[in-house]
Protein backbone atom coordinates (compact mmCIF):
# COMPACT_ATOMS: atom_id res chain seq x y z
CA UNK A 1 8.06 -4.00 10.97
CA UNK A 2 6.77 -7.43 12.73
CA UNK A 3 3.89 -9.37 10.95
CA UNK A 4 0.72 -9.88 12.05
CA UNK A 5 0.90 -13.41 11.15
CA UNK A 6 3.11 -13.86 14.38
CA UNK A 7 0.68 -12.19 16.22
CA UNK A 8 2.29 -8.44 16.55
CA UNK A 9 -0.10 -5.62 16.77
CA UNK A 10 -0.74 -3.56 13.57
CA UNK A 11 2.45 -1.39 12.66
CA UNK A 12 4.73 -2.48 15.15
CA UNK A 13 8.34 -1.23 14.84
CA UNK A 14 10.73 -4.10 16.15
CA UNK A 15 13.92 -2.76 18.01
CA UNK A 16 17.23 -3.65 16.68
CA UNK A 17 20.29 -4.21 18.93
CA UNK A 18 22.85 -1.49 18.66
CA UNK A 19 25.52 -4.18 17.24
CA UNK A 20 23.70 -4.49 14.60
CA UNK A 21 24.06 -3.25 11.16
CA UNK A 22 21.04 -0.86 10.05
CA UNK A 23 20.46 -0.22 6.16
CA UNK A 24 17.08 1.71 6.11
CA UNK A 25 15.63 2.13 2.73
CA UNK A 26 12.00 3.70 2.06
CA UNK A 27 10.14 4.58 -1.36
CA UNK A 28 6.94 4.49 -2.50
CA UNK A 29 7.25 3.08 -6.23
CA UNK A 30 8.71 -0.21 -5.47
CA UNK A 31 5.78 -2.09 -5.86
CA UNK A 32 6.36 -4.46 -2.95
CA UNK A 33 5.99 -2.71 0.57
CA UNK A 34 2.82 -0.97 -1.02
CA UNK A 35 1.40 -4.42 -2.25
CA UNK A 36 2.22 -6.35 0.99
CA UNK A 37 1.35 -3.32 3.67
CA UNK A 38 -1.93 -5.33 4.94
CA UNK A 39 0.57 -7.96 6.44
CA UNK A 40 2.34 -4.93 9.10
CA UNK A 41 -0.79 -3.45 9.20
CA UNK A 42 -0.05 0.01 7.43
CA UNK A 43 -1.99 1.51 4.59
CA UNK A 44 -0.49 0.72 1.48
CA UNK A 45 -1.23 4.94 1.15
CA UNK A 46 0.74 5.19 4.45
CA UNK A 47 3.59 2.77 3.08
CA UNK A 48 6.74 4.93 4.03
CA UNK A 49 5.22 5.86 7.41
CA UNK A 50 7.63 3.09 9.09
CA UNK A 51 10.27 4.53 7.63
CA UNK A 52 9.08 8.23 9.16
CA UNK A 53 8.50 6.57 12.26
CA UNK A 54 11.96 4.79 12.83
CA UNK A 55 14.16 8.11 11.62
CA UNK A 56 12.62 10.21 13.95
């Protein structure tokens, strides 16, 4: 996800070249993509939706 301190619109998924190592990881309980969802512009509710979003 890109921050909307640099100006990205809300919940903007960033491509990744395909050279590139992926790990994706999602969960809900972690504490710290729920507490800092307001910077990507998701709904700390709505935090795994990124991770929906990208494996689809």
């Amino acid at each position: 996800m890109a921050t909307l301190s640099l100006g990205y619109k809300a919940a903007t998924i960033l491509s990744l070249p395909d050279s590139l190592p992926l790990l994706l990881m999602g969960g809900t309980c972690d504490r710290v993509i729920a507490n800092n969802s307001d910077r990507y512009g998701v709904s700390s509710g709505n935090a795994t939706t990124p991770v929906i979003r990208i494996s689809q």
